[in-house]
Each structure stands twice: as C-alpha cells, then as structure tokens.
Protein backbone atom coordinates (compact mmCIF):
# COMPACT_ATOMS: atom_id res chain seq x y z
CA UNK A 1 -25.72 -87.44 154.16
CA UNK A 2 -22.61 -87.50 156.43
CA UNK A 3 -21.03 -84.27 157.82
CA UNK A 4 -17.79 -82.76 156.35
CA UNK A 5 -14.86 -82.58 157.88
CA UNK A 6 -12.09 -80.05 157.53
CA UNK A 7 -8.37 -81.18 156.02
CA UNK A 8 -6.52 -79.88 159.31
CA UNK A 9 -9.34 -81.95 161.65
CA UNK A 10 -8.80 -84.84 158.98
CA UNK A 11 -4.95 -84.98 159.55
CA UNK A 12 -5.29 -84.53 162.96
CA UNK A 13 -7.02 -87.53 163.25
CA UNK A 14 -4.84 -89.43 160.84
CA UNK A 15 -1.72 -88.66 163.21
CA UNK A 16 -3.70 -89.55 166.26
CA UNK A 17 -4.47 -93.39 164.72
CA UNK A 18 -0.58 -93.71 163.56
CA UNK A 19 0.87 -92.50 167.22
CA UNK A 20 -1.83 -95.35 168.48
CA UNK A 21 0.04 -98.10 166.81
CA UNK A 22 2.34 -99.99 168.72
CA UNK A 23 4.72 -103.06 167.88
CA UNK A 24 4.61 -105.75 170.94
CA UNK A 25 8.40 -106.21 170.11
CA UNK A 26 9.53 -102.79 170.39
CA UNK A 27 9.78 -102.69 174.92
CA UNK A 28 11.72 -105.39 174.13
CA UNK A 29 14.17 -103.04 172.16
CA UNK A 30 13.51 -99.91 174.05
CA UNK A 31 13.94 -101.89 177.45
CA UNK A 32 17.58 -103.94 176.54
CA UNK A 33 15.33 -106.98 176.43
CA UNK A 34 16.96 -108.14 173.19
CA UNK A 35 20.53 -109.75 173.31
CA UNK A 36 22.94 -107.51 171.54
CA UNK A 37 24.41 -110.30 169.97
CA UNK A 38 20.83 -111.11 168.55
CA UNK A 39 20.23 -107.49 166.81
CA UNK A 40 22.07 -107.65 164.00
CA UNK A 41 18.72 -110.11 162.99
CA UNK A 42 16.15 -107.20 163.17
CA UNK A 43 18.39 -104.62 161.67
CA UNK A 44 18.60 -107.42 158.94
CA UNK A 45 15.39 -108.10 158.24
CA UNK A 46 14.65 -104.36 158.15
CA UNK A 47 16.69 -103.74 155.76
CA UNK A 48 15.88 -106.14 153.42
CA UNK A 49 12.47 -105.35 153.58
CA UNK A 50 11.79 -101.59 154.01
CA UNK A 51 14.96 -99.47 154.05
CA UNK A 52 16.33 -100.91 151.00
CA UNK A 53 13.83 -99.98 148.49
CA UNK A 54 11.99 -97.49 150.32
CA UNK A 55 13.02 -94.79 147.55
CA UNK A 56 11.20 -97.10 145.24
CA UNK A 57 7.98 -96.69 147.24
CA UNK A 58 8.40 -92.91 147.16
CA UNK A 59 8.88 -93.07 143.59
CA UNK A 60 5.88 -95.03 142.65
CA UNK A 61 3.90 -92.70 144.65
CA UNK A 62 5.70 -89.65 142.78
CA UNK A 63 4.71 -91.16 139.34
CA UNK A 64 0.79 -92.18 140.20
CA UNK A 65 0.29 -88.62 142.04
CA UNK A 66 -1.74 -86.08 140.21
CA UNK A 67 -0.60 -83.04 142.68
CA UNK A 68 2.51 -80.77 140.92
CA UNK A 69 3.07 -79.35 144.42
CA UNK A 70 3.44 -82.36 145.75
CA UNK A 71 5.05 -84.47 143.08
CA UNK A 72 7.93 -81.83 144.00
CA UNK A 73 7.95 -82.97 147.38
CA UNK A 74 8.27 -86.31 146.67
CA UNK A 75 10.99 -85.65 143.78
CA UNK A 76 12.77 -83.88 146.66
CA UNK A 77 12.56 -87.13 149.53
CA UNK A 78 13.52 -89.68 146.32
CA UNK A 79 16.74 -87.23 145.84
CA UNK A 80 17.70 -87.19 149.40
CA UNK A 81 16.74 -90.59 150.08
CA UNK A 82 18.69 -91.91 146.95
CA UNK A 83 21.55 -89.39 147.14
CA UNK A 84 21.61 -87.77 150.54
CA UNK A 85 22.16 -84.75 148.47
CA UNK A 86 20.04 -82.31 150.86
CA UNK A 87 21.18 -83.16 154.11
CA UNK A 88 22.77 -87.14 154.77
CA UNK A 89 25.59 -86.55 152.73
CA UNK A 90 25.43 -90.39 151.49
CA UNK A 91 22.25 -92.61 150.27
CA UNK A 92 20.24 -93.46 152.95
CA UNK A 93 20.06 -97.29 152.92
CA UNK A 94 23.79 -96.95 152.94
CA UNK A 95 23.75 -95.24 155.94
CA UNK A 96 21.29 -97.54 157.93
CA UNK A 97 24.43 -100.32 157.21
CA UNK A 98 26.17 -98.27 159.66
CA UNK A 99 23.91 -99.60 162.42
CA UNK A 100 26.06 -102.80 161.66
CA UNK A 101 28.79 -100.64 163.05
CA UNK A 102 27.61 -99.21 165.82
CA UNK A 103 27.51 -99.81 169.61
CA UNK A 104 24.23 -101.60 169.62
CA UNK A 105 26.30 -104.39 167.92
CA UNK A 106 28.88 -106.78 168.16
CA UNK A 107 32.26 -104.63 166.66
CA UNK A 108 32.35 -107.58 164.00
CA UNK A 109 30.45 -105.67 161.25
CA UNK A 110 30.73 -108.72 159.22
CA UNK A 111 27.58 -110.24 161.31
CA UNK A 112 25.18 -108.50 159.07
CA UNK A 113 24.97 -110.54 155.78
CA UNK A 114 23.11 -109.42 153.24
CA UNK A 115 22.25 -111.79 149.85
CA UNK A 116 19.88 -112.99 147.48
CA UNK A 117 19.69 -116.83 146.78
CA UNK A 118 17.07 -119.29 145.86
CA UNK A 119 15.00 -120.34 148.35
CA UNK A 120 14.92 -123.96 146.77
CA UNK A 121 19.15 -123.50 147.12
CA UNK A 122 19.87 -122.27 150.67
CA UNK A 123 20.79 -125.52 151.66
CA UNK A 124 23.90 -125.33 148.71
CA UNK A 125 24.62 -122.11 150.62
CA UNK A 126 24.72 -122.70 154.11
CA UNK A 127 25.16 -125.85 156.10
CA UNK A 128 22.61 -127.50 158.82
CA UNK A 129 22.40 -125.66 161.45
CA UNK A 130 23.65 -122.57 160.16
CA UNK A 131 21.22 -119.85 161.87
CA UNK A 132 17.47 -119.56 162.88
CA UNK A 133 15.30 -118.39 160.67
CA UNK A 134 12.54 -115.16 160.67
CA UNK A 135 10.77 -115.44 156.98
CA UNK A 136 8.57 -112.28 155.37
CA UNK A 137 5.45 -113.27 154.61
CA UNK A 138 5.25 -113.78 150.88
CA UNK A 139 8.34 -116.89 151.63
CA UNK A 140 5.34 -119.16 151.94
CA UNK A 141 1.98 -116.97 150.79
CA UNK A 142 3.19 -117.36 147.26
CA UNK A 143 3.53 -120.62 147.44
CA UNK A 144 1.15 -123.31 146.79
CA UNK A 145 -0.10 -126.69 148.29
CA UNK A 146 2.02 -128.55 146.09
CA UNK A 147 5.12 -126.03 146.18
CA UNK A 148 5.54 -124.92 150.13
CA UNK A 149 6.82 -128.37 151.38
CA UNK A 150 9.71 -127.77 149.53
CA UNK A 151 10.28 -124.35 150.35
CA UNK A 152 9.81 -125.79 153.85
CA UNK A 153 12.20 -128.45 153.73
CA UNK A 154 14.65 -125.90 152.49
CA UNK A 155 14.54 -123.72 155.54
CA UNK A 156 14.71 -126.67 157.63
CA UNK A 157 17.85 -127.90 156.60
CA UNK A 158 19.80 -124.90 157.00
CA UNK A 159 17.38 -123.61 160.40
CA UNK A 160 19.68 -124.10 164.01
CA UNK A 161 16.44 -124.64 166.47
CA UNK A 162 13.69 -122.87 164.87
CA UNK A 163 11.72 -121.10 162.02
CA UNK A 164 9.10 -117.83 162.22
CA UNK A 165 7.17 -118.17 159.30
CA UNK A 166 4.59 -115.05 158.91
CA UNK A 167 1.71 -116.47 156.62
CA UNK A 168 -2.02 -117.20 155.99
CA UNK A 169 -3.51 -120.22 157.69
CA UNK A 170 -7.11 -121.78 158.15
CA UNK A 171 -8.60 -124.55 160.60
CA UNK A 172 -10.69 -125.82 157.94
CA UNK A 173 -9.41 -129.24 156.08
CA UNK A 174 -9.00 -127.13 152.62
CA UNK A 175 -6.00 -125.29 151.06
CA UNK A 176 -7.47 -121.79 149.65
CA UNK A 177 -6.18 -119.82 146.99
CA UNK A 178 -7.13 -116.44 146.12
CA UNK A 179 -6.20 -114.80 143.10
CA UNK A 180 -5.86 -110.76 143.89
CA UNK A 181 -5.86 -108.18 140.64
CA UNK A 182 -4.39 -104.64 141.80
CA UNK A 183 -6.02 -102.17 139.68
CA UNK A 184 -4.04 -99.36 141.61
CA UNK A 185 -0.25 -101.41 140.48
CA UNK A 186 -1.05 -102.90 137.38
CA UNK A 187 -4.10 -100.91 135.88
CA UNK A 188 -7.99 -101.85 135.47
CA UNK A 189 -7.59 -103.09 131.66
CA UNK A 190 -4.27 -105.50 133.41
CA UNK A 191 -4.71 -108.82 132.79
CA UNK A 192 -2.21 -109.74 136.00
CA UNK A 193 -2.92 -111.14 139.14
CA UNK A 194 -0.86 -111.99 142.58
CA UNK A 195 -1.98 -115.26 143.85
CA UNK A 196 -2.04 -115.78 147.55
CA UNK A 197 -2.30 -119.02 149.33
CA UNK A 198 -3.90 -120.11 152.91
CA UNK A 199 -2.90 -123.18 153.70
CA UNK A 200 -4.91 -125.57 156.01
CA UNK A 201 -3.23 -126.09 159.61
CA UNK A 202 -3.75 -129.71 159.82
CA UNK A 203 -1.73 -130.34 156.77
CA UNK A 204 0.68 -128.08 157.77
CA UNK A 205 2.11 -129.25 161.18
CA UNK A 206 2.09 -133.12 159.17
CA UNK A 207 4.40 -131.86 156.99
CA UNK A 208 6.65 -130.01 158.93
CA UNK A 209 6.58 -132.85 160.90
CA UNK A 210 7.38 -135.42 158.79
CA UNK A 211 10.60 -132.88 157.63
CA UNK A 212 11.81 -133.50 161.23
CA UNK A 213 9.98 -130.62 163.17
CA UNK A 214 9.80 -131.26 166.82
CA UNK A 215 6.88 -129.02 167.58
CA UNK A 216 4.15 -126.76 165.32
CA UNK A 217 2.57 -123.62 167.38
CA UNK A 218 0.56 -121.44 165.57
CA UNK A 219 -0.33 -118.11 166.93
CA UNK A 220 -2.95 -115.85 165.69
CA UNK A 221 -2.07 -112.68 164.58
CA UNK A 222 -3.36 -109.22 166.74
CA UNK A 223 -4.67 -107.99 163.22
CA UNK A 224 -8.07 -109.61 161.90
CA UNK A 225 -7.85 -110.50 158.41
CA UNK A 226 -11.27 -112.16 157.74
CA UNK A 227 -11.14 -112.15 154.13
CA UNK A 228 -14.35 -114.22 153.59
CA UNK A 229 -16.55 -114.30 156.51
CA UNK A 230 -15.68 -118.14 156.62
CA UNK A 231 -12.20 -118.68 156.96
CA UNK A 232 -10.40 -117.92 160.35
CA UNK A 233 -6.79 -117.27 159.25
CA UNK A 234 -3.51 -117.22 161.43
CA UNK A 235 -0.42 -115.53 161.03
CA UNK A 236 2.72 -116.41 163.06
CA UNK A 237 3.82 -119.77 162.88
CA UNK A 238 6.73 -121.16 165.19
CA UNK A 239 8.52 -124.00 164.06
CA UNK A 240 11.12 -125.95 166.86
CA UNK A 241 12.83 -127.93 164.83
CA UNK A 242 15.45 -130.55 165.84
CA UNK A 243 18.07 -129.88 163.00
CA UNK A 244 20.22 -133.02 164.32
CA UNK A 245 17.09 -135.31 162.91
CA UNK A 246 16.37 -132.98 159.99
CA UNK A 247 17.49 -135.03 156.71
CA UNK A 248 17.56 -133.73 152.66
C-alpha cells in the first residue's frame, strides 16, 4: 500500500510541475523575437480560444463541484470574470481587446478581427491571399477522411504563403477514427460521443498537394500522445503553399 501524502506537500508539488512547463514560443515573445506587426495573430488566436469563454470553464466547474466553500469561490471568479464587478471594473475578455490597443501593436486597432464563418465559406469571405493561417486543432480532428480535403481546400484559397494546422497524424497507410464518450461532460448513462480523426500522412501531403501546396512538413509534437501502443501520431503540420497556383 502506497504512503500518504499531506494536502500542503500535495499542492506543493502540483505548483512545482505547472512552474516546470514552458511554451518554446514564449523567448520569442519575452525576447522581441516576434514582429510587432505579427502580434495581433497570437493575441487573436488567444482570444478566440481561451479568454473568450474562460468564464464558461469556471462555470462548468462551479456546477459539477460538490464543495459549498468552494462553489463560492468559483461563483466569486465567474462574477469578476463576467462583470469585473470586484476589481476590473469591466468584463474581462473585454478588457484583453485592449491589448489590440496597446503599444505592443500597430495603433490601427482595427488589425484584430474577430468572426465566426463557415469553414466550407471563408473563401466567400476573404479573397486569395488574404492572410496566413494558424488553425486550433479540432479545424481538422473533427473532420473525416472524406470531409478534411475540403476543409483543406478552403484554407488554401484564402492562405497568403502558408497554413499551421495542429492535428492527429499516423505513418501507417490507414485513416483512424476514434470515437471518445466523456462521462465527466455528458454523463455515464449519455449516449454521445466526440469523434476524433488521425489521418494517415501519406494521404495527406497528396492532397494538399494536389490543392496546389508547394511543400508538406510535418513535425512531431514535444507531447507523446500514444493512444494505442501502435499508432505514432504527429501534431504540427506546416503547409507552404503557393496561393498564385492555388485554384477553387
């Protein structure tokens, strides 16, 4: 039977592994590595994808948390975080727009654009050539064998030089997809199920090819995600694409 361990040594050690954790991109930010011109994409993708419905995360954790003390705690960050009630005076997504406005960025506050759009339609929305493109994961994860050429083609019509796709790949000739049930989001009596999709490498780089890519480089990720034992999976994929050749 394995030893104890006191809360207070237990947190300790918890903040010890989170301090350990370290971003390769963020010297690059720290050191004036990154074109100020060029920031407004981070500050972009950051809020779209944590500071905008970060009081949602608090708030699922408020409802599935069995604690009254802290269920008030939580109550209290969703207030201030939704309100700046407490202490920011405004909501706090609101203010991390103001970055837009800030010194770190051009004056033109217009630079950060924030919208929601069809994949399948961005090339109704923007014309060829219109920016390079960083996608979240789940842009091709979701997506199937049959469906992620499209969603592909899509980005590449509207991409300037290049695409950072963030997604599951394998060496092995085979597509893979795993269906995932949550028990903790949807409950163990749900009947629902996210579906996520590896998709084979080979394949891959023929069909972003074939849309008009110029080169494929995939680059494995620093985090290990053997979800099998079989399957070696990659993360980052960089796409150079030559938009000039890149047709509908």
């Amino acid at each position: 039977m394995g030893m104890g361990m006191e809360k207070d040594e237990f947190v300790e050690l918890l903040l010890q592994v989170m301090e350990g954790k370290s971003h390769w991109a963020w010297p690059l930010f720290t050191s004036g590595q990154v074109a100020r011109e060029r920031l407004h994409v981070h500050f972009e993708q950051e809020y779209e994808t944590y500071v905008r419905d970060f009081p949602v995360l608090v708030a699922r954790a408020y409802v599935q948390c069995p604690v009254a003390e802290v269920r008030r705690e939580l109550a209290e960050n969703i207030y201030e975080e939704e309100t700046g009630g407490l202490i920011a005076g405004r909501p706090h997504p609101e203010l991390f727009l103001e970055y837009a406005r800030g010194r770190t960025l051009p004056d033109n506050a217009s630079r950060c654009d924030y919208r929601r759009a069809n994949l399948f339609e961005l090339p109704k929305l923007y014309e060829s050539g219109a920016f390079n493109i960083t996608t979240l994961m789940q842009t091709l994860l979701l997506f199937g064998p049959d469906e992620y050429p499209e969603v592909l083609r899509s980005l590449m019509q509207v991409t300037r030089d290049w695409i950072f796709l963030s997604s599951l790949f394998t060496d092995k000739r085979m597509d893979v997809t795993a269906q995932i049930r949550d028990y903790v989001r949807f409950g163990e009596d749900s009947q629902e199920h996210i579906s996520y999709n590896t998709s084979c490498m080979d394949r891959f780089r023929r069909v972003a090819t074939q849309l008009g890519a110029k080169e494929v480089i995939f680059r494995d990720f620093e985090i290990s995600m053997d979800l099998t034992g079989y399957f070696t999976y990659r993360h980052h994929t960089h796409i150079r694409a030559d938009t000039a050749k890149t047709g509908p």
